[in-house]
Every structure is written in C-alpha cells, then in structure tokens.
Protein backbone atom coordinates (compact mmCIF):
# COMPACT_ATOMS: atom_id res chain seq x y z
CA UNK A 1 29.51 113.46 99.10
CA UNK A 2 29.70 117.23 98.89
CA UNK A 3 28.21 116.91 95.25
CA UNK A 4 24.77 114.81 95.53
CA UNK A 5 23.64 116.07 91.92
CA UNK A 6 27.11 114.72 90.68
CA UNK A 7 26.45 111.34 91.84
CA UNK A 8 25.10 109.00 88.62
CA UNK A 9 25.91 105.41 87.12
CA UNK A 10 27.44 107.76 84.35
CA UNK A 11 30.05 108.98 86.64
CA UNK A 12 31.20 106.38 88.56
CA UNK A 13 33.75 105.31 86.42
CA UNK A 14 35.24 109.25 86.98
CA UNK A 15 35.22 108.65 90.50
CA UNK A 16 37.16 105.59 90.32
CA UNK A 17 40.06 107.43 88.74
CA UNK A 18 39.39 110.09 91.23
CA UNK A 19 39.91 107.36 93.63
CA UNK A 20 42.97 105.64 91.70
CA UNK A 21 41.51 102.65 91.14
CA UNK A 22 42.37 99.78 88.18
CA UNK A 23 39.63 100.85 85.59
CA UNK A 24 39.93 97.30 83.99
CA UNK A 25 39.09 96.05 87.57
CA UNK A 26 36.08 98.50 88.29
CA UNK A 27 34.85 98.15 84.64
CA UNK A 28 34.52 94.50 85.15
CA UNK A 29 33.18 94.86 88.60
CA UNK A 30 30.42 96.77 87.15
CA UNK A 31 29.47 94.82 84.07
CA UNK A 32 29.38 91.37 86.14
CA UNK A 33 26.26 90.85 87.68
CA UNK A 34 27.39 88.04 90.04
CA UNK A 35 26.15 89.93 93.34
CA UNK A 36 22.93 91.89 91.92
CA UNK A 37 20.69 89.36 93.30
CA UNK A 38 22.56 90.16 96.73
CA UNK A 39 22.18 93.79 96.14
CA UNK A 40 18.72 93.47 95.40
CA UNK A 41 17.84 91.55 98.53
CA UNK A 42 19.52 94.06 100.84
CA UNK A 43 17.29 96.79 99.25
CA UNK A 44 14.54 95.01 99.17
CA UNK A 45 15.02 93.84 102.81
CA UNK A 46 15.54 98.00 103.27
CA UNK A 47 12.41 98.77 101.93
CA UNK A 48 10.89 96.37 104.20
CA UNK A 49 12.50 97.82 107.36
CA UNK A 50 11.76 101.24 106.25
CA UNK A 51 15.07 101.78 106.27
CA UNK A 52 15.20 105.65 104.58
CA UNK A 53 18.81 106.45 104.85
CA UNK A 54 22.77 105.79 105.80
CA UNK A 55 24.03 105.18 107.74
CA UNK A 56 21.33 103.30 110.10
CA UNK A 57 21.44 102.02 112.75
CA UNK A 58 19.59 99.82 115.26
CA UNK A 59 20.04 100.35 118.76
CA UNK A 60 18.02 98.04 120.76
CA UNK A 61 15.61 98.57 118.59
CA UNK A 62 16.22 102.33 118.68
CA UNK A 63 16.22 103.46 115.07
CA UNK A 64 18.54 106.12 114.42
CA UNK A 65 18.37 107.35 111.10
CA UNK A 66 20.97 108.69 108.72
CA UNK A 67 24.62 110.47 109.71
CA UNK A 68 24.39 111.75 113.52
CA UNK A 69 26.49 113.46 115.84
CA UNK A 70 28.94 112.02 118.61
CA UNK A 71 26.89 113.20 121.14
CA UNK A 72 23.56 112.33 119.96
CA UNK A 73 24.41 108.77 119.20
CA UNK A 74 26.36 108.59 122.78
CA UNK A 75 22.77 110.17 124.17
CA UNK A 76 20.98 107.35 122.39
CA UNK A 77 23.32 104.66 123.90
CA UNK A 78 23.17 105.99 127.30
CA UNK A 79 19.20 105.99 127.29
CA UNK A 80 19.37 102.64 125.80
CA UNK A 81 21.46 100.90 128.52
CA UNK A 82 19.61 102.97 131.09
CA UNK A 83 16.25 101.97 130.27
CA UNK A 84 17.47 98.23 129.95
CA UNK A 85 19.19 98.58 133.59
CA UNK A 86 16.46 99.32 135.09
CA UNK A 87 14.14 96.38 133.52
CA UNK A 88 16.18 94.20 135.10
CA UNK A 89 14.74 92.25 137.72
CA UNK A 90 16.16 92.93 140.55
CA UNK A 91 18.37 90.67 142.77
CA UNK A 92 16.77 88.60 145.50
CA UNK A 93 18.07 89.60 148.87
CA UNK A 94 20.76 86.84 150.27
CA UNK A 95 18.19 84.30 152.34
CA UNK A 96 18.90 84.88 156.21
CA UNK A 97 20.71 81.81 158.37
C-alpha cells in the first residue's frame, strides 16, 4: 500500500511471490473467470451506492468513507447509538393500583 503507482494487473503476479504464494495457483486464479460476473456486480452495486473508497462502512446509515482512525470511528459509533437512544419512545409509567 505504501506504493499506489506500483499497483497494476502487470504486477500482481510480483506481489504474489512477494507474498509466497503458489504461482501455479494465483496464475490460474487469475486466468479463470469463474467469479468476474461476481466481481462485476459488487462494483457495479459500488457505483450505485457511491461507494468512493475502502474500506466503507455503513453505520446506521452513517457513511464513513475510506481508512479512519480509532477514535473517529468510536466518535461515529457513540453518536450513532446516542441519537438512536434517544428516538426511542419512551417507557409508559407503571399504571397506578
């Protein structure tokens, strides 16, 4: 991830050594085009969402939007379940005997 410029279909196959991976494996992985209409339903389903980077996240409907901080995302959360607390309707009081 440090290199973006280095990322290309060319150089995938370096990475998997980088990674240690069985080339015969990855080779075939790549060539077999079992899953591309999966892949291109996600992205098209992305492109529907606006979905404009990863990670992303939903968080009750909260869209949070590419790699975030602990705190930020704990923030987020917080607001979330505080703002969802206090829709609740609240409790009717016991009825009196």
């Amino acid at each position: 991830m440090a290199d973006q410029s280095s990322i290309d279909p060319n150089n995938f196959g370096v990475f998997a050594a980088q990674l240690g991976l069985d080339q015969t494996s990855f080779e075939s992985c790549v060539q077999d085009q079992a899953t591309q209409p999966v892949v291109e339903r996600d992205f098209e389903e992305g492109q529907r969402l606006r979905i404009d980077a990863t990670p992303y996240l939903f968080v009750n409907g909260r869209r949070v939007s590419g790699a975030v901080d602990y705190q930020f995302l704990h923030d987020v959360v917080a607001a979330e379940l505080a703002k969802a607390e206090s829709a609740k309707p609240a409790s009717p009081a016991p009825a009196a005997h």
